[in-house]
N, C-alpha and C. Protein backbone atom coordinates (compact mmCIF):
# COMPACT_ATOMS: atom_id res chain seq x y z
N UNK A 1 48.77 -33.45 3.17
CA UNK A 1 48.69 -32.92 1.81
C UNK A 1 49.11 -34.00 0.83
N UNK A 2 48.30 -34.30 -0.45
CA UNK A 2 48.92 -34.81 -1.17
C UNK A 2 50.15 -34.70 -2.05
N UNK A 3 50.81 -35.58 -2.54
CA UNK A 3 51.60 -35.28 -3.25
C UNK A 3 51.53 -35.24 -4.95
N UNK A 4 50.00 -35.00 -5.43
CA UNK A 4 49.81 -34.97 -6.62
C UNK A 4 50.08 -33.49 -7.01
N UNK A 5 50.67 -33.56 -8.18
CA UNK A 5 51.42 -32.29 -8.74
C UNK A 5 50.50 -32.05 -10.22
N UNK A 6 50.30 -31.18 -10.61
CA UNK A 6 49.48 -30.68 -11.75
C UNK A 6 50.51 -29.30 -12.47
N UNK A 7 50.31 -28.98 -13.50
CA UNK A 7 51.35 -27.97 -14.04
C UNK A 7 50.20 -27.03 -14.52
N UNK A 8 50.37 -25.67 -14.28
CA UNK A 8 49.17 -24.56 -15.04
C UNK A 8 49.99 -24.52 -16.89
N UNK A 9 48.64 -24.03 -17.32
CA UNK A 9 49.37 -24.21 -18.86
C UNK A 9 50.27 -23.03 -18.91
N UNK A 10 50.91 -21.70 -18.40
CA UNK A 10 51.94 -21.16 -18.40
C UNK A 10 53.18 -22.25 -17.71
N UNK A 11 52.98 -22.83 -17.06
CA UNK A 11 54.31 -23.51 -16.48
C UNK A 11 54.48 -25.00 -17.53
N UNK A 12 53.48 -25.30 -18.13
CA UNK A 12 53.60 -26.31 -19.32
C UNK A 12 53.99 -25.99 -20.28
N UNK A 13 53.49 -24.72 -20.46
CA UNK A 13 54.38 -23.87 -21.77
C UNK A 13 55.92 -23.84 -21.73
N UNK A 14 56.56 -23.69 -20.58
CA UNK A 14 57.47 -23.05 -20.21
C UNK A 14 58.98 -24.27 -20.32
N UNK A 15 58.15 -25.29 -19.88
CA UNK A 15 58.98 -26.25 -20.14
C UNK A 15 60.09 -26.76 -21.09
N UNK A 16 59.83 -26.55 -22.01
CA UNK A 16 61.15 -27.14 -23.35
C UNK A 16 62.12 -25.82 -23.30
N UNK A 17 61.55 -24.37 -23.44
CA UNK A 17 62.16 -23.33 -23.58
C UNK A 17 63.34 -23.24 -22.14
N UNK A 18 63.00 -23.67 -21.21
CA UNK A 18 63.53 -23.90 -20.04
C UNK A 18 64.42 -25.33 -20.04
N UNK A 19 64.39 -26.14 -20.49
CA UNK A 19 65.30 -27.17 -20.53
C UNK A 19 64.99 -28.25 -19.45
N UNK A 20 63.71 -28.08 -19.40
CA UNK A 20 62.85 -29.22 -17.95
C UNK A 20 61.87 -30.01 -18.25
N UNK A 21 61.96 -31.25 -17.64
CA UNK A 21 61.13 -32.02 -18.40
C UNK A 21 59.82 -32.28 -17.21
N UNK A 22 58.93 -32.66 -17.75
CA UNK A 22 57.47 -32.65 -16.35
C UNK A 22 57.87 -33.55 -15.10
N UNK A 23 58.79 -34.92 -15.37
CA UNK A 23 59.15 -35.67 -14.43
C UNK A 23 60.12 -35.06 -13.84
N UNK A 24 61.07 -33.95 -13.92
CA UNK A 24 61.97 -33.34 -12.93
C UNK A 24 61.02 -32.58 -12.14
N UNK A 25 59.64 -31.43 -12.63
CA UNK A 25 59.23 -30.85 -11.59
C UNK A 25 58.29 -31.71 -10.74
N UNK A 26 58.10 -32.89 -11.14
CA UNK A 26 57.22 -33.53 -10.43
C UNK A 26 57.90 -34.15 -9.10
N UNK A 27 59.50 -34.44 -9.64
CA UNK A 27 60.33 -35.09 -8.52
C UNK A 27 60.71 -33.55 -7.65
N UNK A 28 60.76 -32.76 -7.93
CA UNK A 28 61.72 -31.31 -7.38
C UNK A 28 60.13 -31.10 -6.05
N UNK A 29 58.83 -31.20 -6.35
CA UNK A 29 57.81 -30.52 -5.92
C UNK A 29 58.00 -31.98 -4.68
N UNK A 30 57.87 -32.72 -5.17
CA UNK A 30 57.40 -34.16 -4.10
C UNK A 30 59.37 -34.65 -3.20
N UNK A 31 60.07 -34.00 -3.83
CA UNK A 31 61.32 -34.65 -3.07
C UNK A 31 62.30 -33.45 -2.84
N UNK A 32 62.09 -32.40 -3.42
CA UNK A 32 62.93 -31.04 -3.22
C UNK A 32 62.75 -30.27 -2.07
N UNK A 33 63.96 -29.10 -1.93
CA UNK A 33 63.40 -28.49 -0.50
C UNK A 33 63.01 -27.40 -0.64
N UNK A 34 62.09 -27.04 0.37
CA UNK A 34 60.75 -26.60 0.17
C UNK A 34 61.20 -24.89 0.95
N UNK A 35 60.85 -23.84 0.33
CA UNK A 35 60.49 -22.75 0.98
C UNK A 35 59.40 -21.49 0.46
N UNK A 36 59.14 -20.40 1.03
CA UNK A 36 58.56 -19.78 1.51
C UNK A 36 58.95 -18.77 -0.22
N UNK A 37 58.05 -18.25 -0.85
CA UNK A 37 57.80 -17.25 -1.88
C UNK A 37 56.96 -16.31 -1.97
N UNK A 38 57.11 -15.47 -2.75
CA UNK A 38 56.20 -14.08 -2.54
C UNK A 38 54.74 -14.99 -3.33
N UNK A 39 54.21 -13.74 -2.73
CA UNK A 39 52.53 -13.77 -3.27
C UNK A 39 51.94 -15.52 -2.71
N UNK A 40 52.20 -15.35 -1.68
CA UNK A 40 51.57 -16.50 -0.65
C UNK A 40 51.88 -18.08 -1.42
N UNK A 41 53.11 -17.86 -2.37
CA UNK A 41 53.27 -19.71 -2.91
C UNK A 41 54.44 -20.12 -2.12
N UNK A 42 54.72 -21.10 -2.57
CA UNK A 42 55.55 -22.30 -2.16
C UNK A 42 56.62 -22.38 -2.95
N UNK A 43 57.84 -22.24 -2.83
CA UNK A 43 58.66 -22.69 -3.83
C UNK A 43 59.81 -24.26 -3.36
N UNK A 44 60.15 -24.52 -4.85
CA UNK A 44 60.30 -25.84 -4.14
C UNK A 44 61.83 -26.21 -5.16
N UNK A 45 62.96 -26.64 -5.01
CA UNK A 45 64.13 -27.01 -4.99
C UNK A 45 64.68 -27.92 -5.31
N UNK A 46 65.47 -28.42 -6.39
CA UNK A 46 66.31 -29.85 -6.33
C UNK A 46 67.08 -29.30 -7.22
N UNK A 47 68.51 -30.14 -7.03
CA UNK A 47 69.43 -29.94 -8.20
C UNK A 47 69.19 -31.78 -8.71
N UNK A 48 69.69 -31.86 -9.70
CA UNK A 48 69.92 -32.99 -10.82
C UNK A 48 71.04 -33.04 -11.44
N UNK A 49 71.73 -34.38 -11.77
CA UNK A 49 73.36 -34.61 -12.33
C UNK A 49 72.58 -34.44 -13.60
N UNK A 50 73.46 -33.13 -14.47
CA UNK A 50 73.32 -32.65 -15.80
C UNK A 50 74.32 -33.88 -16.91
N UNK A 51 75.36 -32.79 -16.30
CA UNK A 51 76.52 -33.59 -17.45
C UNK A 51 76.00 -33.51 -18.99
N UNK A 52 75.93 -32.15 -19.43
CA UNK A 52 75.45 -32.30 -20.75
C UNK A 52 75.59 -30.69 -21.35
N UNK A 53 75.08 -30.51 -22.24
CA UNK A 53 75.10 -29.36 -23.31
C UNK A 53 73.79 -28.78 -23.24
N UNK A 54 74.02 -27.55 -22.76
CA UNK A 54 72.65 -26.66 -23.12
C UNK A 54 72.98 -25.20 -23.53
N UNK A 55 72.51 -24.74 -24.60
CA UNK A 55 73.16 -23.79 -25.09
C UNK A 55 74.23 -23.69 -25.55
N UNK A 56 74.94 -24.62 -26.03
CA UNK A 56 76.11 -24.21 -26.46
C UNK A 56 77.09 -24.76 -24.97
N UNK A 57 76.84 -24.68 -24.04
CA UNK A 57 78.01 -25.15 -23.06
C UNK A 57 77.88 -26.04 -22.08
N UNK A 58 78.75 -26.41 -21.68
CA UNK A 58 78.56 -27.69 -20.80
C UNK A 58 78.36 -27.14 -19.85
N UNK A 59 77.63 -28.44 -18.59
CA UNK A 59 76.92 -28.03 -17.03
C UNK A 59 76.99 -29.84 -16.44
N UNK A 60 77.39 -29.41 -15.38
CA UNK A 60 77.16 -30.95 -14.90
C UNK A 60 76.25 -30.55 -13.80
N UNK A 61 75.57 -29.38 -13.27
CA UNK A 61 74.17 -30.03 -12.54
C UNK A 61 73.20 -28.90 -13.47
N UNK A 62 72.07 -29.04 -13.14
CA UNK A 62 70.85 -28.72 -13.46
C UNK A 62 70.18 -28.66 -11.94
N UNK A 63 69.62 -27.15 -11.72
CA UNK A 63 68.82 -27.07 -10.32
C UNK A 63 67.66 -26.45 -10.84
N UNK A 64 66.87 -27.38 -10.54
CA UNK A 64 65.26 -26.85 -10.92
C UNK A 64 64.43 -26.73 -9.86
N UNK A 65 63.78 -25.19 -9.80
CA UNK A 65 62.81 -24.47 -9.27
C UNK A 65 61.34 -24.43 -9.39
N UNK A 66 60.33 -24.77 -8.82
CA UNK A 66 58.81 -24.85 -9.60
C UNK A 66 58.02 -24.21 -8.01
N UNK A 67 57.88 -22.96 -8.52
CA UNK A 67 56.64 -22.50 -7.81
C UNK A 67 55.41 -22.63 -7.64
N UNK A 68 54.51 -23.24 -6.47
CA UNK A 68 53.07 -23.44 -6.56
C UNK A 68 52.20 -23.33 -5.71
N UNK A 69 50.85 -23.41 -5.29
CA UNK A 69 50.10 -23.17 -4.77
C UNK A 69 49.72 -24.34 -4.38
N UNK A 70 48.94 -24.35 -3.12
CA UNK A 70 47.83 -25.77 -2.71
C UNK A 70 46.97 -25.36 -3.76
N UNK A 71 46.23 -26.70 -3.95
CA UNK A 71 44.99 -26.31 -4.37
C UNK A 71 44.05 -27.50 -4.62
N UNK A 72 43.11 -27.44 -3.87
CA UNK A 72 42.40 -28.94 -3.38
C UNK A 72 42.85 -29.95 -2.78
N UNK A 73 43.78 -30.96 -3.07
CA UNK A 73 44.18 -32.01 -2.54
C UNK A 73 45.92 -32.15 -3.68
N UNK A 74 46.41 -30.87 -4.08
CA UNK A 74 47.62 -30.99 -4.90
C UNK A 74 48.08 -30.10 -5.25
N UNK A 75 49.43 -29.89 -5.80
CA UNK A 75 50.07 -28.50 -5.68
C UNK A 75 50.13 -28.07 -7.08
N UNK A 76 49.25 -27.33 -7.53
CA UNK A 76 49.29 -26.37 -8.74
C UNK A 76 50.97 -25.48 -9.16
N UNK A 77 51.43 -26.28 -9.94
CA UNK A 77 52.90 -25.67 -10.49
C UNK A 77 52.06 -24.23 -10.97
N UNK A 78 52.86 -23.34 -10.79
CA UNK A 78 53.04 -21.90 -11.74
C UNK A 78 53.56 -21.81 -12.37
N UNK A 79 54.86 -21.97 -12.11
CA UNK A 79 55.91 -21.77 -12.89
C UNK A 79 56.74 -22.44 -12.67
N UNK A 80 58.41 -22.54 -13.79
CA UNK A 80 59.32 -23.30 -13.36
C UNK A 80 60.63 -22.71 -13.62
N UNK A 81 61.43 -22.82 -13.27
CA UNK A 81 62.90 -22.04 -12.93
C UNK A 81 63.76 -22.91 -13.59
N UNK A 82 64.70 -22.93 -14.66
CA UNK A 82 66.32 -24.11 -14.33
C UNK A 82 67.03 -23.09 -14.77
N UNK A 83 68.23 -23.47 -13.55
CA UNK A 83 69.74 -23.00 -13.27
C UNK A 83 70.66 -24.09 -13.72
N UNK A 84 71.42 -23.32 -14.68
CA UNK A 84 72.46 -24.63 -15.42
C UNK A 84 73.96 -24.36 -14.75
N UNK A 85 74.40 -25.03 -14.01
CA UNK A 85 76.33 -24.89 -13.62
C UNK A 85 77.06 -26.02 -13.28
């Protein structure tokens, strides 16, 4: 499988409001760990050193989530998840 990553425009949307930038889900999909999600996708895992302000409070990691599908020769993001602690 390749490791080319593509984002659907709901999971591109989703991005700033979420606090994730395209190069974290691109690293989380190609270097994160990988499991098993409803409705036949893939979900996929990494935390990241935060150390910063979001919302109003501090977090020193950031763990970002991006659900996706195969699809041709690359994994179609759906969606994307961040957990701030």
């Amino acid at each position: 499988m390749s490791t080319t990553v593509r984002l659907h425009p709901h999971a591109a949307g989703r991005l700033i409001e979420r606090g994730v930038v395209e190069a974290e889900v691109i690293a989380t999909v190609t270097d994160g760990e990988r499991f098993q999600a409803k409705f036949e996708r893939i979900g996929f895992r990494r935390n990241f050193a935060f150390d910063d302000v979001w919302r109003g409070r501090q977090y020193a990691t950031k763990q970002v989530e991006a659900y996706a599908v195969e699809d041709d020769d690359s994994w179609l993001v759906i969606t994307v998840i961040a957990r701030f602690f």
